[in-house]
N, C-alpha and C. Protein backbone atom coordinates (compact mmCIF):
# COMPACT_ATOMS: atom_id res chain seq x y z
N UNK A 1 193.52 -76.08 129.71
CA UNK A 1 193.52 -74.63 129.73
C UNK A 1 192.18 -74.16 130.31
N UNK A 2 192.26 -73.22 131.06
CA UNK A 2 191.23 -72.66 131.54
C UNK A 2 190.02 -71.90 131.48
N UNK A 3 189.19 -71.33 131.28
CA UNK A 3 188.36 -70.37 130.34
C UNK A 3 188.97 -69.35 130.29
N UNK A 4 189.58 -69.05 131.45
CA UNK A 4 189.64 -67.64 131.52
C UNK A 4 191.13 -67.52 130.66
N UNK A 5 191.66 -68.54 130.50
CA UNK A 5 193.15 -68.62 129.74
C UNK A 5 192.92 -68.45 128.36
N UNK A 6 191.56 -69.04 128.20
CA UNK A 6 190.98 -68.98 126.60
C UNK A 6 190.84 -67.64 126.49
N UNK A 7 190.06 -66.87 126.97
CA UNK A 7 189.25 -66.01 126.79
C UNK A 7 190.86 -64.50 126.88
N UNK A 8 191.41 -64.92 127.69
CA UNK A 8 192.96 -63.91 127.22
C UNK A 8 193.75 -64.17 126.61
N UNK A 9 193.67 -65.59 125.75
CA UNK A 9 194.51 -65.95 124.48
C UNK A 9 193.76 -65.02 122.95
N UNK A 10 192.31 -65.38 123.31
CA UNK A 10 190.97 -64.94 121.85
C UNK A 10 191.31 -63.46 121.87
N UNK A 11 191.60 -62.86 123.21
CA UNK A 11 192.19 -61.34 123.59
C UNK A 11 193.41 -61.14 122.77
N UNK A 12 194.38 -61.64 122.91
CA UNK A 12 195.54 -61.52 122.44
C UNK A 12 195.55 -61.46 121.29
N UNK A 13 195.08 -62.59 120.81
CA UNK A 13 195.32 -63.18 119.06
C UNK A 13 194.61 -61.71 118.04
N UNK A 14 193.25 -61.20 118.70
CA UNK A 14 192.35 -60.27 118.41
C UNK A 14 193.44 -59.11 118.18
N UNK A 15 194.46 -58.55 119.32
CA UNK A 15 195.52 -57.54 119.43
C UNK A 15 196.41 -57.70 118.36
N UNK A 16 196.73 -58.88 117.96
CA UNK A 16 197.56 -59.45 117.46
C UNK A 16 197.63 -58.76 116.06
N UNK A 17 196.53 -59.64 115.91
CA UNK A 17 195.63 -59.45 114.43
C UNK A 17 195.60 -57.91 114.06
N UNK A 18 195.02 -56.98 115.22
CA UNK A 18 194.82 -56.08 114.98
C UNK A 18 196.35 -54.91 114.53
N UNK A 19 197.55 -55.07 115.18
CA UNK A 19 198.43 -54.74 114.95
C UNK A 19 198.77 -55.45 113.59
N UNK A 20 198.90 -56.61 113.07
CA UNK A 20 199.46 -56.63 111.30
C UNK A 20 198.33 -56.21 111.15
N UNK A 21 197.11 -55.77 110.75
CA UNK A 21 196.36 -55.43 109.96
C UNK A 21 197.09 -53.78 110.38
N UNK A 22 197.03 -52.99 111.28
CA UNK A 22 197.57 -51.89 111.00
C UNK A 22 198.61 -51.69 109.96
N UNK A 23 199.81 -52.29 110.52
CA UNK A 23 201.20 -52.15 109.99
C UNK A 23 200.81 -52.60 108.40
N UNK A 24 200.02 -53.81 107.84
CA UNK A 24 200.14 -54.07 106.47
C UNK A 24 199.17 -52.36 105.84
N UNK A 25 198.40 -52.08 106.73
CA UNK A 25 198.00 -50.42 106.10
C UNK A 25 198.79 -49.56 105.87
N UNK A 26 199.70 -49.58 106.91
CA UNK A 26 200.28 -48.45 107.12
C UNK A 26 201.64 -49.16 105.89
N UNK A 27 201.97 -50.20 105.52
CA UNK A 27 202.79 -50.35 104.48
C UNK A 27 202.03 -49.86 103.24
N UNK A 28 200.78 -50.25 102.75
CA UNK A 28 200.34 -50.22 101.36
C UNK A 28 199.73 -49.02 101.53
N UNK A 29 199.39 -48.33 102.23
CA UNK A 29 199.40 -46.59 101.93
C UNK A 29 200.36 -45.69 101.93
N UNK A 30 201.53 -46.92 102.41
CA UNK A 30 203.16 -45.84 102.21
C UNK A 30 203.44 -45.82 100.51
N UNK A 31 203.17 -47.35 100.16
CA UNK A 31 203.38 -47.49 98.84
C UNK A 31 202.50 -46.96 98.05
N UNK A 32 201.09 -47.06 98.11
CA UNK A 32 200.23 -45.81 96.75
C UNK A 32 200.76 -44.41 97.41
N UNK A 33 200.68 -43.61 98.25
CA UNK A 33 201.68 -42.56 98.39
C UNK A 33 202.73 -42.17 97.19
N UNK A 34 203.24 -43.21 97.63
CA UNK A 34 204.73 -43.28 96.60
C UNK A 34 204.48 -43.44 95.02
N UNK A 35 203.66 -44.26 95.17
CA UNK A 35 203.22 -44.25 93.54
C UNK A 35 202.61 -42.89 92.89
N UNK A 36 201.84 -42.15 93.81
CA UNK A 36 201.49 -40.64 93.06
C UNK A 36 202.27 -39.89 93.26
N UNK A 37 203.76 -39.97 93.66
CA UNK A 37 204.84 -39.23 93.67
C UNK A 37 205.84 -39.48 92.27
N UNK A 38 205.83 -40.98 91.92
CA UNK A 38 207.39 -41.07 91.28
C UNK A 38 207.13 -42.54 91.02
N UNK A 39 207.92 -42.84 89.87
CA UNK A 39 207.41 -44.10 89.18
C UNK A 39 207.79 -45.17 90.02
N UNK A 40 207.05 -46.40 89.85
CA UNK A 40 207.05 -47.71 91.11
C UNK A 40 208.73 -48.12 90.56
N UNK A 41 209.25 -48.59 89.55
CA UNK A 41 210.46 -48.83 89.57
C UNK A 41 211.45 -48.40 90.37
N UNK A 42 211.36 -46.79 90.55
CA UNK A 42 212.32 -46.31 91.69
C UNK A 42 211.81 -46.36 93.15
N UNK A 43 210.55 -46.80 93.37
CA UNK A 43 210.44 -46.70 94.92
C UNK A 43 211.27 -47.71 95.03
N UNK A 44 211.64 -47.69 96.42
CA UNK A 44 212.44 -49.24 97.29
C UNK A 44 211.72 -49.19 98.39
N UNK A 45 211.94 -50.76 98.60
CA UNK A 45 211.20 -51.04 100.00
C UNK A 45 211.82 -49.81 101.20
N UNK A 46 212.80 -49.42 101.38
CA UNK A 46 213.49 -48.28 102.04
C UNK A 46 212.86 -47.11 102.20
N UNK A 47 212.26 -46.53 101.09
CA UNK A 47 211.54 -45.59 100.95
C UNK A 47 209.94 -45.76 101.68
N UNK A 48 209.43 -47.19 101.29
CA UNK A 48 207.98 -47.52 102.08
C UNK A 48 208.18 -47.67 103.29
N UNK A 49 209.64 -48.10 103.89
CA UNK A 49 209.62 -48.02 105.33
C UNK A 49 210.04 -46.98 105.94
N UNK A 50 210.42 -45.99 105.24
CA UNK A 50 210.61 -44.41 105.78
C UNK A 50 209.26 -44.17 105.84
N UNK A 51 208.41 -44.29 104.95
CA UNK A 51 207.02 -43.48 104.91
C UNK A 51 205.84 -44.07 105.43
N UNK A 52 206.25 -45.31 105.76
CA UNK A 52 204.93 -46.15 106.76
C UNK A 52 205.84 -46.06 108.44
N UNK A 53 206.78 -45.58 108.47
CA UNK A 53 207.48 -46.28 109.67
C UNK A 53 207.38 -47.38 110.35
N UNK A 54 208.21 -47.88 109.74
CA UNK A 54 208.00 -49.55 110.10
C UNK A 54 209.52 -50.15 109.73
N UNK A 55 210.14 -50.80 110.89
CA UNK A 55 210.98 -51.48 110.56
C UNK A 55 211.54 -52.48 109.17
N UNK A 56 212.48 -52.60 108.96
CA UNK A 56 212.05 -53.86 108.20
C UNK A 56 212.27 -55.18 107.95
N UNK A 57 212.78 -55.69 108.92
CA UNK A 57 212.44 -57.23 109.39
C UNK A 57 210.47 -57.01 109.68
N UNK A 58 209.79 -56.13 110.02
CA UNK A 58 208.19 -56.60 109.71
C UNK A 58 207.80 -56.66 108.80
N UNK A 59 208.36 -55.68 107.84
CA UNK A 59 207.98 -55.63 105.97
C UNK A 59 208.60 -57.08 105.49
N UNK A 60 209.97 -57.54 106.00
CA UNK A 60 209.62 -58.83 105.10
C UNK A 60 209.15 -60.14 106.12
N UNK A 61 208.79 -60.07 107.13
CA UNK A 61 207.89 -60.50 107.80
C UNK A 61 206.65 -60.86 107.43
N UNK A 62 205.96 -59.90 106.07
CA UNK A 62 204.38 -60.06 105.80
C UNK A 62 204.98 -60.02 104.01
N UNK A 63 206.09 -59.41 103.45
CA UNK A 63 206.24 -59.17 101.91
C UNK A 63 207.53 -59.67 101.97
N UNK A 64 208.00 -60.47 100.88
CA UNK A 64 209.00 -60.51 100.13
C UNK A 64 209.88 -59.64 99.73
N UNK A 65 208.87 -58.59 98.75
CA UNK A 65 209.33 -57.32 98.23
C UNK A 65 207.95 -56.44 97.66
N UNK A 66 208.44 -55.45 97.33
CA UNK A 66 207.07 -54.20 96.87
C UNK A 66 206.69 -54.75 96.46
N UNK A 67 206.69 -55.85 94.96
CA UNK A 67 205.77 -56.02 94.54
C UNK A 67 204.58 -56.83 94.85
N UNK A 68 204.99 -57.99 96.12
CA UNK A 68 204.50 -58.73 97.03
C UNK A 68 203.48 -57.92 97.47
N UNK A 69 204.27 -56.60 97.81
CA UNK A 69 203.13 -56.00 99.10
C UNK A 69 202.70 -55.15 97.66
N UNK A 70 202.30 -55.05 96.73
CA UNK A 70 201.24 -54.08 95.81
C UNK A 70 200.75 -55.46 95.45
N UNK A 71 201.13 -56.39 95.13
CA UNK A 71 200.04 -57.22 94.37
C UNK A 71 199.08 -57.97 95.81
N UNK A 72 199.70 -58.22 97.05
CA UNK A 72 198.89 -58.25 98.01
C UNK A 72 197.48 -57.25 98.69
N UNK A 73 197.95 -56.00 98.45
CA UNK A 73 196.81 -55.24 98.75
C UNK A 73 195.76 -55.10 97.44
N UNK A 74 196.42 -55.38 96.02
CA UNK A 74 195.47 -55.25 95.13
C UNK A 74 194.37 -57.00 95.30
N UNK A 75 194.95 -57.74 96.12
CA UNK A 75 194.64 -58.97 96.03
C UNK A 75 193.27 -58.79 97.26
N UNK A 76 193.72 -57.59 98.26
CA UNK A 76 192.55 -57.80 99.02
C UNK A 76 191.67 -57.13 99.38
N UNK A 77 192.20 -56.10 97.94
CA UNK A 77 191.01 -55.01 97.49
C UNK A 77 190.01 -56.03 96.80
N UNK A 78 190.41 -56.27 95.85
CA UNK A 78 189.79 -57.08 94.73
C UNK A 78 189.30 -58.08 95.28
N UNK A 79 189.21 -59.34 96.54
CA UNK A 79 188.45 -59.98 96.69
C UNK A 79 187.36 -59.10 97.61
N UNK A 80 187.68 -58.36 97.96
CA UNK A 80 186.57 -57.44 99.07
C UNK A 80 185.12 -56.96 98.41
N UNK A 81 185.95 -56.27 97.09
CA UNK A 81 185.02 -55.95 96.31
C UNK A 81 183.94 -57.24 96.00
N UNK A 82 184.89 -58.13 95.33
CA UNK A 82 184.43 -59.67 94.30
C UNK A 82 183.09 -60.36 95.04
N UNK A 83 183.06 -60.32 96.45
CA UNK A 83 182.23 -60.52 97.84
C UNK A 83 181.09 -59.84 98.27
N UNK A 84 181.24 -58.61 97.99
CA UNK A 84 180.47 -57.13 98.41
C UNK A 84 179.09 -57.45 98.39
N UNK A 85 178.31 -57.99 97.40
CA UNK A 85 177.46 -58.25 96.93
C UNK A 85 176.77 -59.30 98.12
N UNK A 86 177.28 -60.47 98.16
CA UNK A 86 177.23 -61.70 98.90
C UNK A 86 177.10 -61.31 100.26
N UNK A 87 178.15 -60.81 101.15
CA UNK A 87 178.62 -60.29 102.07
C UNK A 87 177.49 -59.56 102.35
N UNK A 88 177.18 -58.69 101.72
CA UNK A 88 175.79 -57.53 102.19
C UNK A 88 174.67 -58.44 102.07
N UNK A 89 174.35 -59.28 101.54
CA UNK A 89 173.20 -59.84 101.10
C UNK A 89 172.24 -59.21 100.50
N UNK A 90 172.69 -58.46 99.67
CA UNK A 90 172.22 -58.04 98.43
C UNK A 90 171.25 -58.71 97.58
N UNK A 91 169.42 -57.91 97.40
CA UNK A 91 168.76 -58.64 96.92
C UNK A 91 168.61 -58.40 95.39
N UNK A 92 169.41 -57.41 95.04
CA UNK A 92 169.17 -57.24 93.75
C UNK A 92 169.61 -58.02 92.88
N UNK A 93 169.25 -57.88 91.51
CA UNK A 93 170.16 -59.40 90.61
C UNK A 93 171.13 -58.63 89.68
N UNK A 94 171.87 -57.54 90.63
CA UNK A 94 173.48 -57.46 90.39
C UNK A 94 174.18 -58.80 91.12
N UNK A 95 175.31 -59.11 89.58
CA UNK A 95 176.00 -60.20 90.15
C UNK A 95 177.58 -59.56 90.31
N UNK A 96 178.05 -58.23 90.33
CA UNK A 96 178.67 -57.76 90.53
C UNK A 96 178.41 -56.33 91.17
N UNK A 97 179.43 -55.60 92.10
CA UNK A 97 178.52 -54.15 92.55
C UNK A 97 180.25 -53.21 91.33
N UNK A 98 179.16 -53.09 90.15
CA UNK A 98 180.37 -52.66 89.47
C UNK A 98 179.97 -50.93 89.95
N UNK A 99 179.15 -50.88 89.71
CA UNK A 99 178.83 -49.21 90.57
C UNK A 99 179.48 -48.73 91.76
N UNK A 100 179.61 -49.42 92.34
CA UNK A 100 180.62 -49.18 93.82
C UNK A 100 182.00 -49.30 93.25
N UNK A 101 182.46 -50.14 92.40
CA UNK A 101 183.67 -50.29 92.27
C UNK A 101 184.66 -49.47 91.05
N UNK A 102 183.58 -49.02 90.15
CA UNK A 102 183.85 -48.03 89.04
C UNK A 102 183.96 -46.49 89.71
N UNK A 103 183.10 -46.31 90.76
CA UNK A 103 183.11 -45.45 91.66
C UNK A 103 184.37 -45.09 92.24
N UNK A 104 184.78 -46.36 93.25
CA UNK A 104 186.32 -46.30 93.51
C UNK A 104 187.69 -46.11 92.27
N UNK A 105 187.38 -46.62 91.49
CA UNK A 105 188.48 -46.33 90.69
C UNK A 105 188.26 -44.71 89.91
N UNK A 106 187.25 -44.61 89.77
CA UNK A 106 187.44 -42.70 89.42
C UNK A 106 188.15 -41.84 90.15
N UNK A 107 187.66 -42.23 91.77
CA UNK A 107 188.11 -41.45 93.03
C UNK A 107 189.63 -41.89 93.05
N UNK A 108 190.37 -42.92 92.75
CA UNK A 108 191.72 -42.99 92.75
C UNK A 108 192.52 -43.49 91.40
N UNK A 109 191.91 -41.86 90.49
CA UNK A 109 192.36 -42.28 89.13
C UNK A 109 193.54 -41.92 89.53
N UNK A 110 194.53 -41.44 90.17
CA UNK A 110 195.67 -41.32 89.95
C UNK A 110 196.67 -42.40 90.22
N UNK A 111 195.93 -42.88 91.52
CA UNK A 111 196.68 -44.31 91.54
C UNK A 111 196.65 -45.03 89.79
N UNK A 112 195.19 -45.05 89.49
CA UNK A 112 194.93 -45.98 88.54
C UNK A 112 196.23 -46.04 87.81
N UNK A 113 196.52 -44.37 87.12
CA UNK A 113 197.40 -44.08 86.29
C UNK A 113 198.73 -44.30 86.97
N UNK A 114 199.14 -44.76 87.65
CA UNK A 114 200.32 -44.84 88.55
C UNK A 114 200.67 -46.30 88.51
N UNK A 115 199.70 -47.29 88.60
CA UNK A 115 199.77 -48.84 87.93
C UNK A 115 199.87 -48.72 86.57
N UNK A 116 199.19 -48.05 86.00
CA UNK A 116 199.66 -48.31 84.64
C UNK A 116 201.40 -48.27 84.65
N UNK A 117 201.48 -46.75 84.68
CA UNK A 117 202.49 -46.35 84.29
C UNK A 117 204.13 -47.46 84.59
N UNK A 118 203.88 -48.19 86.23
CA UNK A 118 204.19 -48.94 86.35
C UNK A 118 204.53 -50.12 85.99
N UNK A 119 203.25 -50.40 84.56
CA UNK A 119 203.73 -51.35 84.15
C UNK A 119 202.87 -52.83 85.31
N UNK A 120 202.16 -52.42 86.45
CA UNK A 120 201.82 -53.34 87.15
C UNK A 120 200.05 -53.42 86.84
N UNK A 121 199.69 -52.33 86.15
CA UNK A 121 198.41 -52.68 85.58
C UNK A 121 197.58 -53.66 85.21
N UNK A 122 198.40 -54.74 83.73
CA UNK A 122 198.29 -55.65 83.15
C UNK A 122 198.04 -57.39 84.24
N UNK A 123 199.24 -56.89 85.44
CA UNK A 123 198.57 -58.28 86.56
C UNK A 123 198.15 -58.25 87.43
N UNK A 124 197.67 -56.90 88.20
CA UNK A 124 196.78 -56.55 88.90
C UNK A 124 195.26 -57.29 88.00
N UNK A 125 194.69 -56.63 86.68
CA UNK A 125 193.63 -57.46 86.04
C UNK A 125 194.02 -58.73 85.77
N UNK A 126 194.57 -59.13 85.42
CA UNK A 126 194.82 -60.57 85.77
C UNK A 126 194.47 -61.28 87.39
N UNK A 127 194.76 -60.59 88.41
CA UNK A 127 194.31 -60.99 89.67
C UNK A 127 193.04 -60.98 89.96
N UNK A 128 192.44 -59.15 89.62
CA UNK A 128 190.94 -59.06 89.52
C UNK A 128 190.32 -60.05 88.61
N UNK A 129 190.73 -60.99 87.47
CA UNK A 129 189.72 -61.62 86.62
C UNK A 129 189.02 -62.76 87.51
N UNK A 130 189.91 -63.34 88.11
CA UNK A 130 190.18 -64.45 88.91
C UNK A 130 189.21 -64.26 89.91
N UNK A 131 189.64 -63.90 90.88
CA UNK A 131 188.83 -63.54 92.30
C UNK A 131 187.43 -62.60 91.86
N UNK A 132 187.36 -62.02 90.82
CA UNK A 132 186.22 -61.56 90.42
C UNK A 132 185.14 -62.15 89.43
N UNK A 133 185.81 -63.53 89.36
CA UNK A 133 184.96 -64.38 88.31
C UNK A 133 184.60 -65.36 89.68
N UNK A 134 185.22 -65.48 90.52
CA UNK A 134 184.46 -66.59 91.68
C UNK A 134 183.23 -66.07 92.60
N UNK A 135 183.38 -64.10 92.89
CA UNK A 135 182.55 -63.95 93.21
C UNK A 135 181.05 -63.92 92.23
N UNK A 136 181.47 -63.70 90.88
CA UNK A 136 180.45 -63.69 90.04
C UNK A 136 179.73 -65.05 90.15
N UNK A 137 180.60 -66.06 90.34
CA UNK A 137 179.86 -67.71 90.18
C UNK A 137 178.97 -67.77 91.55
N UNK A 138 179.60 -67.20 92.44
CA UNK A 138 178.68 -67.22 93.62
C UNK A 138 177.81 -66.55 94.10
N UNK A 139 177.48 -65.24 93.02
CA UNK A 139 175.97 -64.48 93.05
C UNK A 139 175.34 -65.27 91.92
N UNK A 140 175.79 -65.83 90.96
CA UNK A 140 174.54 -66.54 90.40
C UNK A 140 174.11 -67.57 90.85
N UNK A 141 175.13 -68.73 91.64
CA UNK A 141 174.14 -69.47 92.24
C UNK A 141 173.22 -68.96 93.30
N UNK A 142 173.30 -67.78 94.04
CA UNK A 142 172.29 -67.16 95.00
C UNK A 142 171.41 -66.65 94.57
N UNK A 143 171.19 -66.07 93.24
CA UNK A 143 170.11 -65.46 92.30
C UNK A 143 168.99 -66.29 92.01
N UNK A 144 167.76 -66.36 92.37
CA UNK A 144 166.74 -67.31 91.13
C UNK A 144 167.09 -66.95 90.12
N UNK A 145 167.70 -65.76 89.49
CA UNK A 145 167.25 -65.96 88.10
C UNK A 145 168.93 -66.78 87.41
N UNK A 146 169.86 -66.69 88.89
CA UNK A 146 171.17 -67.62 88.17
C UNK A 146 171.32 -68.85 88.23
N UNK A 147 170.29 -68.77 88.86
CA UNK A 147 170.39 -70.87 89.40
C UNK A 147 169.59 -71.97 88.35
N UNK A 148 169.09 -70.88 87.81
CA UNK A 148 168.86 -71.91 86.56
C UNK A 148 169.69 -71.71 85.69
N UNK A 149 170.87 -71.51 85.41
CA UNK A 149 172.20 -72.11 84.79
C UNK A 149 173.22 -73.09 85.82
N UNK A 150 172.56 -74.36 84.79
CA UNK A 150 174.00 -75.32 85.38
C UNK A 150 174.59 -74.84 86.11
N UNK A 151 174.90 -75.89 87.00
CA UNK A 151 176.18 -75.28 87.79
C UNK A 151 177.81 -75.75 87.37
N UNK A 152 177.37 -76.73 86.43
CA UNK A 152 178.61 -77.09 85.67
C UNK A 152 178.75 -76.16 84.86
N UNK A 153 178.27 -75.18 84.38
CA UNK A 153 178.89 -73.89 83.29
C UNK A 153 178.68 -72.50 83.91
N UNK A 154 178.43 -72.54 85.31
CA UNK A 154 178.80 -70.92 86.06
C UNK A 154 180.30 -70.52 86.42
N UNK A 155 181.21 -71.63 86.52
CA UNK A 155 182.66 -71.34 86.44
C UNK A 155 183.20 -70.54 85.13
N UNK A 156 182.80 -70.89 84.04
CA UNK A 156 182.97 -70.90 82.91
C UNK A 156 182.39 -69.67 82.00
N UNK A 157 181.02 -69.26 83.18
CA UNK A 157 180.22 -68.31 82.45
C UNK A 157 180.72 -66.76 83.63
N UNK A 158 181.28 -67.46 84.22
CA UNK A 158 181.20 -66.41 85.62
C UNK A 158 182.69 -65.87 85.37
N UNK A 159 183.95 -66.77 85.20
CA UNK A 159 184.91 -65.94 84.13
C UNK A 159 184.88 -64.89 82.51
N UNK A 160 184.18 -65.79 82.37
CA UNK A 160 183.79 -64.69 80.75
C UNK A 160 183.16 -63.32 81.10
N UNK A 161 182.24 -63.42 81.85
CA UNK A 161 181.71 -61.91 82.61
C UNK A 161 182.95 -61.45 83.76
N UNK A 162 183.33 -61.77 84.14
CA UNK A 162 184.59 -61.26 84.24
C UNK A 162 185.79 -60.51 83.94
N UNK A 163 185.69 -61.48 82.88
CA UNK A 163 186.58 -60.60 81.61
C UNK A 163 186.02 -59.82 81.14
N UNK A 164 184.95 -59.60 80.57
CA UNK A 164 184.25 -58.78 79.89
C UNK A 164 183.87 -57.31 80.98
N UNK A 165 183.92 -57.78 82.37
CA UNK A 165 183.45 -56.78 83.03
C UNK A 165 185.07 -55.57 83.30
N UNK A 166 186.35 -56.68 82.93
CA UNK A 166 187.39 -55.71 82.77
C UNK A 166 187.44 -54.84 81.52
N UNK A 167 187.11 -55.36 80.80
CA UNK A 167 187.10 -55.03 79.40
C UNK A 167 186.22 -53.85 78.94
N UNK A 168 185.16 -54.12 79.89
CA UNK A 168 184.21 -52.34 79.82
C UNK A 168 185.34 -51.76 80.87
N UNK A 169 186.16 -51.70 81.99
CA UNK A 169 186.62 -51.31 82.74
C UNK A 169 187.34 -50.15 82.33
N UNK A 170 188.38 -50.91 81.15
CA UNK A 170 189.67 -50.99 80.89
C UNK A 170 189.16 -49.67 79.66
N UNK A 171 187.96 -50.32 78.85
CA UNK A 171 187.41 -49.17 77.47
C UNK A 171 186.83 -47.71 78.35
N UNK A 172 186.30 -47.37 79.62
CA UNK A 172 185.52 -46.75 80.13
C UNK A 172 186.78 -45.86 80.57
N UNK A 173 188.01 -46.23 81.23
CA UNK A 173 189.04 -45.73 81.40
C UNK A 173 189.24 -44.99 80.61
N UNK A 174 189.93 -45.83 79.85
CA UNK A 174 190.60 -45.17 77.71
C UNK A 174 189.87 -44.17 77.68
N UNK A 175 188.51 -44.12 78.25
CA UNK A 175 188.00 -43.06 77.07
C UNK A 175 187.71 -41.48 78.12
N UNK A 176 188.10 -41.41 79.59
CA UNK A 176 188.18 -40.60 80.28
C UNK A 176 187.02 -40.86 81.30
N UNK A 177 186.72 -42.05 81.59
CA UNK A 177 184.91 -42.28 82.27
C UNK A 177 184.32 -41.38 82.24
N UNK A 178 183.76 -40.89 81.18
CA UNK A 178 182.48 -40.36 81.05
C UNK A 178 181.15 -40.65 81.16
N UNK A 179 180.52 -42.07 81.15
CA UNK A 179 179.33 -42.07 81.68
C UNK A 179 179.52 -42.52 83.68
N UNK A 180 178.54 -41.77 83.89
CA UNK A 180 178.51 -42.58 85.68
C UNK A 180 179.04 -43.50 85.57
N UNK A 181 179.07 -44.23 86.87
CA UNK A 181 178.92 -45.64 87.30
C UNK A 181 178.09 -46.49 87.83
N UNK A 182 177.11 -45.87 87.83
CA UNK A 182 175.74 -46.01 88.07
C UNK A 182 175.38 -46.40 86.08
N UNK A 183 175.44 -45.78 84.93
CA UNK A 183 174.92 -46.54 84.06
C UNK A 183 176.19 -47.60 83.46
N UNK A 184 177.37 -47.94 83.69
CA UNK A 184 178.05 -48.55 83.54
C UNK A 184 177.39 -49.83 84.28
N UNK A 185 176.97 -50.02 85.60
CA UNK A 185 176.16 -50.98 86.50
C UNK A 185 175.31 -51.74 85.85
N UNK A 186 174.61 -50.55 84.93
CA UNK A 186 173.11 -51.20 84.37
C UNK A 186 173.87 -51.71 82.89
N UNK A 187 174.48 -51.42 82.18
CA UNK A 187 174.89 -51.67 80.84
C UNK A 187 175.83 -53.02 80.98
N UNK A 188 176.66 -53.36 82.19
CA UNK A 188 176.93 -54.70 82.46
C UNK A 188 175.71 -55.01 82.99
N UNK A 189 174.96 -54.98 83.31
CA UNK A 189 174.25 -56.15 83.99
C UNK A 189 173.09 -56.48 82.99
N UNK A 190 172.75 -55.48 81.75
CA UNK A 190 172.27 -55.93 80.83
C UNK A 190 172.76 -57.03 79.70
N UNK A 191 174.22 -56.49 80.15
CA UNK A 191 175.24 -57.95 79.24
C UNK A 191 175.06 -59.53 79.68
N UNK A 192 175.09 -59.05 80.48
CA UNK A 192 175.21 -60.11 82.11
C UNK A 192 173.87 -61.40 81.29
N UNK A 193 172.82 -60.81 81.73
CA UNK A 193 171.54 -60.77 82.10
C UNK A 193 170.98 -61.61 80.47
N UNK A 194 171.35 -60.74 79.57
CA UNK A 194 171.18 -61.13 77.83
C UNK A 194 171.98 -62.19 77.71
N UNK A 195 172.96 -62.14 78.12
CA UNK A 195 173.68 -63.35 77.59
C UNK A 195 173.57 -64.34 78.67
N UNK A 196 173.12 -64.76 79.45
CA UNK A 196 172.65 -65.74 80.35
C UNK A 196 170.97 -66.20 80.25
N UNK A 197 170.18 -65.50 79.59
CA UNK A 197 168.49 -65.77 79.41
C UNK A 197 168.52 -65.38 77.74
N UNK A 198 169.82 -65.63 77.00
CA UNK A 198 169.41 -66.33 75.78
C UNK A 198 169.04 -67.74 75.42
């Protein structure tokens, strides 16, 4: 193959790419749409492809079914976030950017309440624990002050803050988020922080 054959294949694939990344947008903003309209049980994939316009041999092309495509976009929200930190190269010794991300969920409390209501709440955090306990293991090994914990117990320690970081999530919700997210940031990372330099 030729360079120049390369160099209009890397073209293509780039187009490529760039069209499903549209169309999977333009599906999972048909579907939260729909969710601040009317409960997720009654949407149908029918309805997300009226409102994303999109065929649907492409919807099951990239999803199975809705719930495929909601637990997929919550899958690549949640590692985006889980990364954020890493990704920016972030020098602070946040091992999570829960401030950015408590942030986002105020701004789309209605979605929030729209997973609940759904009933899809409960494994959406289940997805976030996961992908948000690996990025946690991988800001403490980048931290001086995380690298002096084993690295045989940052899997282990990096899930538990995890959980715990849903768990202020989930109580901060309940209670109408009333403090910022800015001191929610500092009050995990004092958890964080205490229970790792005990």
């Amino acid at each position: 193959m030729s360079e120049n054959d390369r160099l209009r294949l890397v073209e293509l694939n780039k187009k490529i790419d760039a069209r499903v990344r549209r169309t999977r947008d333009a599906l999972g903003d048909a579907l939260v749409a729909l969710m601040h309209e009317k409960p997720f049980d009654t949407i149908t994939v029918q309805d997300v492809l009226d409102r994303a316009k999109v065929g649907r041999s492409t919807f099951y092309s990239h999803y199975s079914d809705k719930d495929d495509l909601l637990m997929s976009d919550a899958e690549e929200f949640f590692e985006s976030v889980a990364m954020l930190l890493s990704a920016r190269g972030d020098e602070s010794d946040r091992v999570f950017p829960v401030r950015e991300f408590f942030s986002h969920i105020a701004e789309a409390k209605q979605f929030v309440d729209a997973l609940v209501s759904s009933g899809k709440f409960n494994d959406s955090m289940e997805l976030a624990r996961g992908l948000f306990a690996r990025g946690i293991e991988r800001r403490l090994s980048e931290l001086p002050r995380g690298r002096g914990i084993p690295a045989e117990e940052r899997p282990a320690i990096a899930f538990a803050h995890a959980g715990g970081l849903l768990s202020l999530l989930t109580w901060w919700i309940d209670r109408g988020m009333p403090q910022p997210p800015a001191e929610m940031d500092q009050l995990f990372h004092k958890m964080v922080w205490k229970g790792v330099e005990s």
